[in-house]
PDB file of N, CA and C in Angstrom:
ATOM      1  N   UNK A   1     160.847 168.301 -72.015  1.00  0.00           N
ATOM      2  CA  UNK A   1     159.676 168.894 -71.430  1.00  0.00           C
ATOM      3  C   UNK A   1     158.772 167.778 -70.914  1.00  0.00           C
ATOM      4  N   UNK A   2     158.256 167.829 -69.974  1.00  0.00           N
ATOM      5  CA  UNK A   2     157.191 166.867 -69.425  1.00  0.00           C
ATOM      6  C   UNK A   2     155.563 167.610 -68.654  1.00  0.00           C
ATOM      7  N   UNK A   3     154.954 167.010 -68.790  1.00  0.00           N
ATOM      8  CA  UNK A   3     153.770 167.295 -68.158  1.00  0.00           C
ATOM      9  C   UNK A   3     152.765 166.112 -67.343  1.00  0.00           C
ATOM     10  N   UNK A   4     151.867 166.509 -66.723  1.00  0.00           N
ATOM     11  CA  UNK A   4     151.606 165.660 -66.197  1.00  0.00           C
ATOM     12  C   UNK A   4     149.847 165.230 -66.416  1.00  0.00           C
ATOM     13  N   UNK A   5     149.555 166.764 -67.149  1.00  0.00           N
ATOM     14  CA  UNK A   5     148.112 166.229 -68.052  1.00  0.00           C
ATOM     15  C   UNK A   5     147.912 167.413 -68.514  1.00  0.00           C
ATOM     16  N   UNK A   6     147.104 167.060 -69.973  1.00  0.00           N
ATOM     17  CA  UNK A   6     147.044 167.755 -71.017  1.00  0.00           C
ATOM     18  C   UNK A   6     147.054 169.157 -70.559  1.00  0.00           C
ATOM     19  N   UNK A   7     146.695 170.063 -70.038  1.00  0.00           N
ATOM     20  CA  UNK A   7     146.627 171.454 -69.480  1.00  0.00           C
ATOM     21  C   UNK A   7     148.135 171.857 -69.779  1.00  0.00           C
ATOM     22  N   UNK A   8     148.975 171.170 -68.993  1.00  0.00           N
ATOM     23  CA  UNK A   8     150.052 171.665 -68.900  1.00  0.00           C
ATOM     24  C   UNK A   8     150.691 171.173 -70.168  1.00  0.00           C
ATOM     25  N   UNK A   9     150.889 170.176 -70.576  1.00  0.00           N
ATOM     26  CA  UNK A   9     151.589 169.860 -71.396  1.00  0.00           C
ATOM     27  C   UNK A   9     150.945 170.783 -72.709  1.00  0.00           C
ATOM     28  N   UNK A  10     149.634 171.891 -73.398  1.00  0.00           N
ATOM     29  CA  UNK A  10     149.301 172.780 -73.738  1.00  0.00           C
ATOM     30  C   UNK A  10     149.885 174.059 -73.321  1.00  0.00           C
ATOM     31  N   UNK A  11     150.139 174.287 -72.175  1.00  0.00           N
ATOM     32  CA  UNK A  11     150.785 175.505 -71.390  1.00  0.00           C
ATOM     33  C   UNK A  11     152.591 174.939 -71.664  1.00  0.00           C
ATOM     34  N   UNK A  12     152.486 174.178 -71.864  1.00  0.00           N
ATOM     35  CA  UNK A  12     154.385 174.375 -72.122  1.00  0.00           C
ATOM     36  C   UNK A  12     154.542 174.618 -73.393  1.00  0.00           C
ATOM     37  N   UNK A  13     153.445 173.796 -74.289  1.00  0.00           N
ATOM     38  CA  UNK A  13     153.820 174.574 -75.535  1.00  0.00           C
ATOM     39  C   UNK A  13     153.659 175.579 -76.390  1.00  0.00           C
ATOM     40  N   UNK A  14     152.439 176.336 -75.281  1.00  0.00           N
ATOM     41  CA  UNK A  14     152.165 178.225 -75.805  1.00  0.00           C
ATOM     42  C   UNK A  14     153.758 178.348 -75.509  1.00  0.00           C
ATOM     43  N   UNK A  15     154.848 177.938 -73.797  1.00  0.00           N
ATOM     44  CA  UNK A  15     155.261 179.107 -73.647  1.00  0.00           C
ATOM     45  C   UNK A  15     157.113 179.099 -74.215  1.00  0.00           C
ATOM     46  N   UNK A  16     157.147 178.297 -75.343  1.00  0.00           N
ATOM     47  CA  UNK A  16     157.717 177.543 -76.079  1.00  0.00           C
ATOM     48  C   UNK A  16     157.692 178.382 -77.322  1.00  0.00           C
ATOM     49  N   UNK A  17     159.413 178.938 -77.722  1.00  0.00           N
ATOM     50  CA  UNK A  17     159.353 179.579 -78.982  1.00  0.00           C
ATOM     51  C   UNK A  17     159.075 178.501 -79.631  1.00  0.00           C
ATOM     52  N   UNK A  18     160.291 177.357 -79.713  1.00  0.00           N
ATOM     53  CA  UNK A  18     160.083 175.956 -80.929  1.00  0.00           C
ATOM     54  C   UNK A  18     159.163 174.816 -80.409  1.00  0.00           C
ATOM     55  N   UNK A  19     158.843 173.923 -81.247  1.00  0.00           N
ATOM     56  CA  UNK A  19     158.104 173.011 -81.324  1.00  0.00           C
ATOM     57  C   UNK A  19     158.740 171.610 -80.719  1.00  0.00           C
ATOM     58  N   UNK A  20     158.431 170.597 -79.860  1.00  0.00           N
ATOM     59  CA  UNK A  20     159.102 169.415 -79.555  1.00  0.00           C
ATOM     60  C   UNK A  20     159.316 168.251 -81.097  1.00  0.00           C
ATOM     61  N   UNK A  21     160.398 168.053 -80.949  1.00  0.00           N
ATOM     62  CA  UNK A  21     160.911 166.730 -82.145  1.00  0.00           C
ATOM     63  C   UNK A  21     159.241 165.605 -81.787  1.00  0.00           C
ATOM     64  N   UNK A  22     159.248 165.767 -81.178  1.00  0.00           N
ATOM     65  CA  UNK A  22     157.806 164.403 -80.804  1.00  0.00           C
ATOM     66  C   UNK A  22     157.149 164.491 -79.142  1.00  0.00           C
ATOM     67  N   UNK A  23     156.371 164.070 -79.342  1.00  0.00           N
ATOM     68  CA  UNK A  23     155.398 163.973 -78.343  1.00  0.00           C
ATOM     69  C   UNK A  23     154.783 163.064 -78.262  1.00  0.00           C
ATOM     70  N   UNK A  24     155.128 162.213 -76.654  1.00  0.00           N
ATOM     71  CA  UNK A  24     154.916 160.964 -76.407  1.00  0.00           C
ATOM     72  C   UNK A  24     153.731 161.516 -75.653  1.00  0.00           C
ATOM     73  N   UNK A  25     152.466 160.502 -76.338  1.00  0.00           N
ATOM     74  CA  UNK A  25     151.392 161.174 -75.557  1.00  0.00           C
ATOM     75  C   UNK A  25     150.552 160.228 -74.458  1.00  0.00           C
ATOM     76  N   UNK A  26     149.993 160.193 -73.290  1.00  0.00           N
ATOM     77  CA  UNK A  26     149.301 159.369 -72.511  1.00  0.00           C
ATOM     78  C   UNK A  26     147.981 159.403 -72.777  1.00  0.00           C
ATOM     79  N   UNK A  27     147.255 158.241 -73.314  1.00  0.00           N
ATOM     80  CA  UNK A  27     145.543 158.904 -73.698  1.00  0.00           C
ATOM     81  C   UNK A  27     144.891 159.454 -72.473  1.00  0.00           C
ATOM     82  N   UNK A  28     145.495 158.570 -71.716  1.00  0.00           N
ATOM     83  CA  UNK A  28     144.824 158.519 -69.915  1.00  0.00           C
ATOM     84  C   UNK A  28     144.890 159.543 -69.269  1.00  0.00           C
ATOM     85  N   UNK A  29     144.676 161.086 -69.394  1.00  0.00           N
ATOM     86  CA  UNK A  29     145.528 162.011 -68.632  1.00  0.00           C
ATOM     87  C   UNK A  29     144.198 162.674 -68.083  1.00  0.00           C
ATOM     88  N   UNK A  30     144.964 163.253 -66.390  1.00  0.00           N
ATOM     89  CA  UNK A  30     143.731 163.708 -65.996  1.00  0.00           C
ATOM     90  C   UNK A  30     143.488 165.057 -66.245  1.00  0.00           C
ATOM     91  N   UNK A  31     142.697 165.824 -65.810  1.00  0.00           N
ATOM     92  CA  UNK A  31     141.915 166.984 -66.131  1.00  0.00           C
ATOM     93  C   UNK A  31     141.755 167.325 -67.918  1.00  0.00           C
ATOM     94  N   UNK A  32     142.464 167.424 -69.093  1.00  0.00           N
ATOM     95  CA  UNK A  32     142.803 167.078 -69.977  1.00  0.00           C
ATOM     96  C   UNK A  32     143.210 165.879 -70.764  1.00  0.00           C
ATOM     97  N   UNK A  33     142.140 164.452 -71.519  1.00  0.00           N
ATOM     98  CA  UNK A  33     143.098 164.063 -71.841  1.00  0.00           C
ATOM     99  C   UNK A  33     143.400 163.604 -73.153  1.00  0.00           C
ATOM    100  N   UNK A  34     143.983 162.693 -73.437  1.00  0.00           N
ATOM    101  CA  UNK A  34     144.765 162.866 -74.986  1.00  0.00           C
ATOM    102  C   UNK A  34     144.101 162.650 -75.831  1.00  0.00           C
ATOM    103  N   UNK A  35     143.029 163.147 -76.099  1.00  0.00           N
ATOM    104  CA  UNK A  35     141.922 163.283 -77.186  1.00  0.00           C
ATOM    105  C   UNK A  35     141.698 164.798 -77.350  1.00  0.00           C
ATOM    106  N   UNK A  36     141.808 165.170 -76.188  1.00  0.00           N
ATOM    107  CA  UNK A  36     141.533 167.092 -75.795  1.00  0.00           C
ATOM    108  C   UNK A  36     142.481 167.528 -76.234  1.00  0.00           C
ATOM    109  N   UNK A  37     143.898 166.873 -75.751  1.00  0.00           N
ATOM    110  CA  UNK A  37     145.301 168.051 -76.313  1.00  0.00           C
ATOM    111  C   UNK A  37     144.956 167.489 -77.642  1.00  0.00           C
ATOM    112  N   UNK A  38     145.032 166.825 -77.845  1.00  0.00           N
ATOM    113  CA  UNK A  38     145.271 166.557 -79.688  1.00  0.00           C
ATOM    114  C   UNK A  38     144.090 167.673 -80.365  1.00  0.00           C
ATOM    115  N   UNK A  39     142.652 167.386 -80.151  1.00  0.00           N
ATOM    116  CA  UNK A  39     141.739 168.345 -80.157  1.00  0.00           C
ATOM    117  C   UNK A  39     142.380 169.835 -80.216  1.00  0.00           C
ATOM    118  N   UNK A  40     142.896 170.417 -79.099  1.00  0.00           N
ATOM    119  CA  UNK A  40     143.558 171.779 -78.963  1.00  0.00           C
ATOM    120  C   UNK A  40     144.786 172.180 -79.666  1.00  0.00           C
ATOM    121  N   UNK A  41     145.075 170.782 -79.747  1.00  0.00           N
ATOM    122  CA  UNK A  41     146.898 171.068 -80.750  1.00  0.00           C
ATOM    123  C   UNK A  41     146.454 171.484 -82.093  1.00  0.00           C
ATOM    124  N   UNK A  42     145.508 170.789 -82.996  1.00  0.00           N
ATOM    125  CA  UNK A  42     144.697 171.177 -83.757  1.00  0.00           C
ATOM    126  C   UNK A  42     144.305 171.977 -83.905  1.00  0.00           C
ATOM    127  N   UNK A  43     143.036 172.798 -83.290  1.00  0.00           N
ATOM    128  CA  UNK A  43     142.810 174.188 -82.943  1.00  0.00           C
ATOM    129  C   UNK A  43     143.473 175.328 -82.930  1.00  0.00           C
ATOM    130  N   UNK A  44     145.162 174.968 -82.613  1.00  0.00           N
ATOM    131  CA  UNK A  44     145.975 176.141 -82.958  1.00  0.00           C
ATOM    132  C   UNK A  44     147.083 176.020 -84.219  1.00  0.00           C
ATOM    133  N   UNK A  45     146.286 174.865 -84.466  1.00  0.00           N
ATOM    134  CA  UNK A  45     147.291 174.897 -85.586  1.00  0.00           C
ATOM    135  C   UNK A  45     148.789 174.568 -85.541  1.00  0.00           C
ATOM    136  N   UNK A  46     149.036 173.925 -84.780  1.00  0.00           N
ATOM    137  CA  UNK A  46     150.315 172.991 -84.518  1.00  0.00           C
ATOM    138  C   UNK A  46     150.750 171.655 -85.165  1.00  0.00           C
ATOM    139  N   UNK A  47     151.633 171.413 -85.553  1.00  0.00           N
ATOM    140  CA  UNK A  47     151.817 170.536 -86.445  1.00  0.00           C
ATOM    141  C   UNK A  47     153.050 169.618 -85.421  1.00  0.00           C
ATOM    142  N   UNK A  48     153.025 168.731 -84.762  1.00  0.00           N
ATOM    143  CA  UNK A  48     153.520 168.249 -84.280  1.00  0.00           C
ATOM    144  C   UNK A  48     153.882 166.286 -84.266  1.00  0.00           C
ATOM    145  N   UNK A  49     154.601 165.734 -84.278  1.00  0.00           N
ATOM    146  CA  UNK A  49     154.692 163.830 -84.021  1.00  0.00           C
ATOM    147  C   UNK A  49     154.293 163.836 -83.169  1.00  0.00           C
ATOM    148  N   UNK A  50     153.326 162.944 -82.939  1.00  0.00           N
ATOM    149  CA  UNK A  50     153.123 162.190 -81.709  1.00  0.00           C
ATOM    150  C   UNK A  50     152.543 160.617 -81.816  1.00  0.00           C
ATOM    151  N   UNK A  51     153.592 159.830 -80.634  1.00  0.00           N
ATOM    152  CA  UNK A  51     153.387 158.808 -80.355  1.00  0.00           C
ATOM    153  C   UNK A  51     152.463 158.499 -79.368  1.00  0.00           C
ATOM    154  N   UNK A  52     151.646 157.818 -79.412  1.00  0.00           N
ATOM    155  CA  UNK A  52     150.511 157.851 -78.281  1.00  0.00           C
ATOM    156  C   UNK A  52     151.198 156.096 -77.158  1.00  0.00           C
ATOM    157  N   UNK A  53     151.515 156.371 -75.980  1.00  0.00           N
ATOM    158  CA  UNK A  53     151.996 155.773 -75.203  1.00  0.00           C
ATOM    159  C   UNK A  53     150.953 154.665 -74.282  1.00  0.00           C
ATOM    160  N   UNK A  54     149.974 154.209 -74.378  1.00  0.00           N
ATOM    161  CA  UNK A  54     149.366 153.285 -73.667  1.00  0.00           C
ATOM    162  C   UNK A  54     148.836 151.807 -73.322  1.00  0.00           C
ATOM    163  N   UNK A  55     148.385 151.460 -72.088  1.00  0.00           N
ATOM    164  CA  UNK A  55     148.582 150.048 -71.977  1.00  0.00           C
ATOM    165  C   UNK A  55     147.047 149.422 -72.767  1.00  0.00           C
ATOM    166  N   UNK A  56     145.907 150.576 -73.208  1.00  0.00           N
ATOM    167  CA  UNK A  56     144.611 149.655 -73.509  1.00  0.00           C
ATOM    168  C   UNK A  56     144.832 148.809 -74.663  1.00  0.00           C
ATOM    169  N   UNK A  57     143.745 148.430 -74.757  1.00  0.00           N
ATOM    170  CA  UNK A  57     143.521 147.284 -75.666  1.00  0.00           C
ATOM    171  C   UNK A  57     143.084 147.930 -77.266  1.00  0.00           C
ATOM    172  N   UNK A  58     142.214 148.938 -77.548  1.00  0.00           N
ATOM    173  CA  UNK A  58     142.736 149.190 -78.557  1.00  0.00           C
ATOM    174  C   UNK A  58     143.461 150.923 -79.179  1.00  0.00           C
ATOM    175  N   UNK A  59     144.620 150.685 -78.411  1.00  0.00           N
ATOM    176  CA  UNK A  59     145.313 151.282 -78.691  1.00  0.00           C
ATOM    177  C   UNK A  59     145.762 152.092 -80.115  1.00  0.00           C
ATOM    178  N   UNK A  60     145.730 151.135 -81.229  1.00  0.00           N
ATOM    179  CA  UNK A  60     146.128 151.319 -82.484  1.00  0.00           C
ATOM    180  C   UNK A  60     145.060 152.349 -82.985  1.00  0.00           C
ATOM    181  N   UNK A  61     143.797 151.471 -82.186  1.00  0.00           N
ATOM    182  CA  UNK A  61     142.368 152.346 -83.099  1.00  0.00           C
ATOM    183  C   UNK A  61     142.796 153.727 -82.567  1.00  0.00           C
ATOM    184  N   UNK A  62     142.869 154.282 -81.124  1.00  0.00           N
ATOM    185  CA  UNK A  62     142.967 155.209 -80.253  1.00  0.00           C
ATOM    186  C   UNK A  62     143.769 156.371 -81.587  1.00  0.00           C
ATOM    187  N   UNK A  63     145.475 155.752 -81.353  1.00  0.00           N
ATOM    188  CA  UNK A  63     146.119 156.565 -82.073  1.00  0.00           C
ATOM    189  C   UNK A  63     145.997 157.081 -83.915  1.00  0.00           C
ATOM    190  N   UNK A  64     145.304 156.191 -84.248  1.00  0.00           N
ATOM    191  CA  UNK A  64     144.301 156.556 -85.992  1.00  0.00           C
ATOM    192  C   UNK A  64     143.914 157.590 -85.747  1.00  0.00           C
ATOM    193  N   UNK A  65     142.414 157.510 -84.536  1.00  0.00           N
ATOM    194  CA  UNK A  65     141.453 158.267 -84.268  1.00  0.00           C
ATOM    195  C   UNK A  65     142.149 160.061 -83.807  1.00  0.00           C
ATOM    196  N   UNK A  66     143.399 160.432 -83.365  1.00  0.00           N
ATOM    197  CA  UNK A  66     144.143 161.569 -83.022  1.00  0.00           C
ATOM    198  C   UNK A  66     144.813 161.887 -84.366  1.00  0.00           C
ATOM    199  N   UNK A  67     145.183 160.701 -85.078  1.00  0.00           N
ATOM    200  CA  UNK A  67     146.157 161.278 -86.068  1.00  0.00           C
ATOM    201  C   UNK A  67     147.728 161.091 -85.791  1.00  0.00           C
ATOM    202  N   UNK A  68     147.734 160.296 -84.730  1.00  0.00           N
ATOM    203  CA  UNK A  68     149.533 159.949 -84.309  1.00  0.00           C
ATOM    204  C   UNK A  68     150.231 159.184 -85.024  1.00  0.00           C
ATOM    205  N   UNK A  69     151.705 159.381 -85.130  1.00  0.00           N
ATOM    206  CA  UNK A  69     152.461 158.740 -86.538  1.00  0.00           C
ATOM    207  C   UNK A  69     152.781 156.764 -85.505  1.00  0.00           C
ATOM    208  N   UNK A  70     152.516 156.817 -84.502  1.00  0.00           N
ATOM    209  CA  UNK A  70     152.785 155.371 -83.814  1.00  0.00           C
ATOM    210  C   UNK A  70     152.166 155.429 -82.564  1.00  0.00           C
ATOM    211  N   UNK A  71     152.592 153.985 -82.179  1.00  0.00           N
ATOM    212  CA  UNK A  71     151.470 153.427 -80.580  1.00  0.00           C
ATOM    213  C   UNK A  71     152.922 153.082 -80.103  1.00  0.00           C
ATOM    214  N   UNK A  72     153.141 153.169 -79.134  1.00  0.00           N
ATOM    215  CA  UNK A  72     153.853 152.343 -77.814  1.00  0.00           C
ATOM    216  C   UNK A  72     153.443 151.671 -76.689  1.00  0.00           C
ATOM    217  N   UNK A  73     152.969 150.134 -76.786  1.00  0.00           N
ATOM    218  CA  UNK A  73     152.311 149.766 -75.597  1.00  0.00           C
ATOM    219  C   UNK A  73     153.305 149.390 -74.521  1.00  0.00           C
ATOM    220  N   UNK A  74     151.988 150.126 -73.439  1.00  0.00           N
ATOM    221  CA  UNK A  74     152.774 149.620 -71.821  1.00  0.00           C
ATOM    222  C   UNK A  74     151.922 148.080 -71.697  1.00  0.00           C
ATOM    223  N   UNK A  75     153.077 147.793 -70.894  1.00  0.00           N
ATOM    224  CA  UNK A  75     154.607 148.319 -70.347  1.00  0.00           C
ATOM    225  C   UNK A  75     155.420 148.221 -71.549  1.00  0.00           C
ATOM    226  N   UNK A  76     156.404 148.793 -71.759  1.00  0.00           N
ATOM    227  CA  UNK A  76     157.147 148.586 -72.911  1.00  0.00           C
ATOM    228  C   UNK A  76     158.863 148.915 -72.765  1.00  0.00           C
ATOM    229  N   UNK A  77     159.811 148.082 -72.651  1.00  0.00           N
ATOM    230  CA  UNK A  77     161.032 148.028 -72.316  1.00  0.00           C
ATOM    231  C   UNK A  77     161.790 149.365 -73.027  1.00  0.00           C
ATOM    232  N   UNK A  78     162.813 149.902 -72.270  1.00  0.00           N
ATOM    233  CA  UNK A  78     163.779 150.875 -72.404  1.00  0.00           C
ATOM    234  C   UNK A  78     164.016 150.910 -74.340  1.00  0.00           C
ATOM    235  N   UNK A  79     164.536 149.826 -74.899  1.00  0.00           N
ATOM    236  CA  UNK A  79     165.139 149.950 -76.112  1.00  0.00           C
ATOM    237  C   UNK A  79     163.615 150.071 -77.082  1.00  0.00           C
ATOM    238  N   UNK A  80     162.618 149.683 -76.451  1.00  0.00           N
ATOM    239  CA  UNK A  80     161.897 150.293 -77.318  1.00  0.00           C
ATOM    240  C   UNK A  80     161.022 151.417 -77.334  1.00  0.00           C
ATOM    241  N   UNK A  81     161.451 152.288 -76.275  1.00  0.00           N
ATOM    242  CA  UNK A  81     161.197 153.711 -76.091  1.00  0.00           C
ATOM    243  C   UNK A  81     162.003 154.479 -76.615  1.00  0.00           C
ATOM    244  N   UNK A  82     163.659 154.016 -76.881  1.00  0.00           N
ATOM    245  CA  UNK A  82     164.594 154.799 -77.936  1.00  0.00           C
ATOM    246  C   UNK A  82     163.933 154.554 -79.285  1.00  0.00           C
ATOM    247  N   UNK A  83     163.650 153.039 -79.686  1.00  0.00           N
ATOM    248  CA  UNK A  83     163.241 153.173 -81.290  1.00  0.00           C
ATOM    249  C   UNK A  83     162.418 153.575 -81.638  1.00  0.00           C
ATOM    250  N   UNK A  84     161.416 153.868 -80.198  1.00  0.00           N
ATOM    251  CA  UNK A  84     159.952 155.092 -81.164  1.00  0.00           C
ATOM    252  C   UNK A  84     160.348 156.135 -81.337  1.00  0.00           C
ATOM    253  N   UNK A  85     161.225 157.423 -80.296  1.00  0.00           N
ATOM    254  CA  UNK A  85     162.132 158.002 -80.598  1.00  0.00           C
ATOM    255  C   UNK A  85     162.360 158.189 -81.881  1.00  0.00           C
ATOM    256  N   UNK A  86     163.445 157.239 -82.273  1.00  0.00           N
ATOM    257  CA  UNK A  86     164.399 157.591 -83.235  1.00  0.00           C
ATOM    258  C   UNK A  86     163.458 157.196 -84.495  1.00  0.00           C
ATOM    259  N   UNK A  87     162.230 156.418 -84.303  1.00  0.00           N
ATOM    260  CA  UNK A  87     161.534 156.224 -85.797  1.00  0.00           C
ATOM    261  C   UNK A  87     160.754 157.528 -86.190  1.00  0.00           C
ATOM    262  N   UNK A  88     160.071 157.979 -85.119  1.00  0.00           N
ATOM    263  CA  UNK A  88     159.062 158.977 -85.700  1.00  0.00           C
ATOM    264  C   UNK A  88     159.546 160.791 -84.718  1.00  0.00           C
ATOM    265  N   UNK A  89     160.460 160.630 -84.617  1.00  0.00           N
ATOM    266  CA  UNK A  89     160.995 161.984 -84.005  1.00  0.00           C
ATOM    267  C   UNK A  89     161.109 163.079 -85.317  1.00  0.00           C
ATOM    268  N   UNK A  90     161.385 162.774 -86.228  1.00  0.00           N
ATOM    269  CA  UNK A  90     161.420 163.824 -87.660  1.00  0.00           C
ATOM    270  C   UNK A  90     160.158 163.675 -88.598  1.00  0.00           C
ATOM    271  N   UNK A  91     158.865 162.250 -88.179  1.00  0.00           N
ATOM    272  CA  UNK A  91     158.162 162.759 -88.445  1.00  0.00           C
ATOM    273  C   UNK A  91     157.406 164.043 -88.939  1.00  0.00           C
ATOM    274  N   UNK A  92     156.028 164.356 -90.004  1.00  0.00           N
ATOM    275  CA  UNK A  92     155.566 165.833 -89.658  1.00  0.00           C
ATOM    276  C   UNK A  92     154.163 165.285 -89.961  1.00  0.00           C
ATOM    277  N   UNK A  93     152.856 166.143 -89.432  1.00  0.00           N
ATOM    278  CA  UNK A  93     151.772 165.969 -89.651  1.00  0.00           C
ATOM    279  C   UNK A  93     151.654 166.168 -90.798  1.00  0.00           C
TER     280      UNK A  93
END
Protein backbone atom coordinates (compact mmCIF):
# COMPACT_ATOMS: atom_id res chain seq x y z
CA UNK A 1 0.00 0.00 0.00
CA UNK A 2 1.39 3.47 -0.56
CA UNK A 3 0.25 6.93 -0.12
CA UNK A 4 1.32 10.03 -0.80
CA UNK A 5 0.21 12.09 2.44
CA UNK A 6 -1.31 11.36 5.51
CA UNK A 7 -5.11 11.70 4.20
CA UNK A 8 -4.70 8.96 2.10
CA UNK A 9 -2.49 6.83 3.67
CA UNK A 10 -5.64 7.17 6.69
CA UNK A 11 -8.17 6.43 3.83
CA UNK A 12 -6.34 3.19 2.86
CA UNK A 13 -6.44 2.08 6.14
CA UNK A 14 -10.31 2.67 7.01
CA UNK A 15 -10.72 0.80 3.64
CA UNK A 16 -8.57 -2.13 4.72
CA UNK A 17 -10.08 -5.28 6.46
CA UNK A 18 -6.28 -6.10 7.98
CA UNK A 19 -3.74 -3.99 9.35
CA UNK A 20 -0.14 -3.33 7.45
CA UNK A 21 2.99 -5.56 9.01
CA UNK A 22 4.60 -1.80 9.33
CA UNK A 23 4.42 1.50 8.28
CA UNK A 24 7.16 3.39 6.89
CA UNK A 25 6.23 6.80 7.76
CA UNK A 26 7.42 10.36 6.09
CA UNK A 27 7.24 13.16 8.89
CA UNK A 28 7.25 15.60 5.88
CA UNK A 29 3.89 14.89 4.30
CA UNK A 30 1.73 17.33 2.73
CA UNK A 31 -1.82 18.20 3.57
CA UNK A 32 -1.52 15.64 6.56
CA UNK A 33 1.60 15.12 8.19
CA UNK A 34 3.28 12.47 10.25
CA UNK A 35 2.46 13.84 13.50
CA UNK A 36 -1.43 14.07 12.31
CA UNK A 37 -1.62 10.38 10.99
CA UNK A 38 0.04 9.15 14.05
CA UNK A 39 -2.36 11.64 16.03
CA UNK A 40 -5.45 9.94 14.01
CA UNK A 41 -4.01 6.37 14.08
CA UNK A 42 -4.35 6.87 17.76
CA UNK A 43 -7.71 8.29 17.80
CA UNK A 44 -9.02 5.16 16.28
CA UNK A 45 -7.40 3.06 18.05
CA UNK A 46 -5.02 1.30 15.78
CA UNK A 47 -2.21 -0.41 16.88
CA UNK A 48 0.22 -0.44 14.26
CA UNK A 49 4.76 -0.47 13.64
CA UNK A 50 5.93 2.27 12.38
CA UNK A 51 9.22 3.33 11.18
CA UNK A 52 9.48 6.96 10.70
CA UNK A 53 11.62 7.50 7.36
CA UNK A 54 13.47 10.97 7.30
CA UNK A 55 16.39 13.06 6.28
CA UNK A 56 16.11 15.87 9.48
CA UNK A 57 18.35 16.29 11.98
CA UNK A 58 16.51 15.27 14.84
CA UNK A 59 14.96 12.57 13.70
CA UNK A 60 15.30 10.11 16.68
CA UNK A 61 13.62 12.89 18.92
CA UNK A 62 10.76 13.11 16.02
CA UNK A 63 10.13 9.28 16.13
CA UNK A 64 10.03 9.06 20.45
CA UNK A 65 7.71 11.98 20.17
CA UNK A 66 4.91 9.57 17.71
CA UNK A 67 5.76 6.49 19.49
CA UNK A 68 7.60 4.63 16.42
CA UNK A 69 9.48 1.31 17.09
CA UNK A 70 12.68 2.94 14.64
CA UNK A 71 14.14 5.94 12.45
CA UNK A 72 15.49 5.36 8.94
CA UNK A 73 17.59 8.22 7.78
CA UNK A 74 17.60 9.58 4.22
CA UNK A 75 19.13 8.92 2.12
CA UNK A 76 19.51 5.49 3.21
CA UNK A 77 20.76 2.51 0.91
CA UNK A 78 18.50 -0.47 -0.39
CA UNK A 79 19.88 -3.17 2.31
CA UNK A 80 19.00 -0.98 4.86
CA UNK A 81 15.45 -0.48 3.97
CA UNK A 82 15.14 -4.48 4.00
CA UNK A 83 16.67 -4.53 7.66
CA UNK A 84 14.16 -2.00 9.00
CA UNK A 85 11.69 -4.20 7.38
CA UNK A 86 12.68 -7.30 8.69
CA UNK A 87 13.62 -5.72 12.33
CA UNK A 88 10.45 -4.07 13.29
CA UNK A 89 7.77 -5.56 10.79
CA UNK A 90 6.27 -7.97 13.76
CA UNK A 91 6.74 -5.30 16.00
CA UNK A 92 3.30 -4.21 18.16
CA UNK A 93 2.45 -0.94 19.90
Amino acid sequence: MTATNGVEALAALDGEPSRPALVLLDMRMPILDGWGFMRAVRERGLSLSVVVMTAAADARRWAHEIGAHGVLAKPFELEELIAAVQRFQSSSI
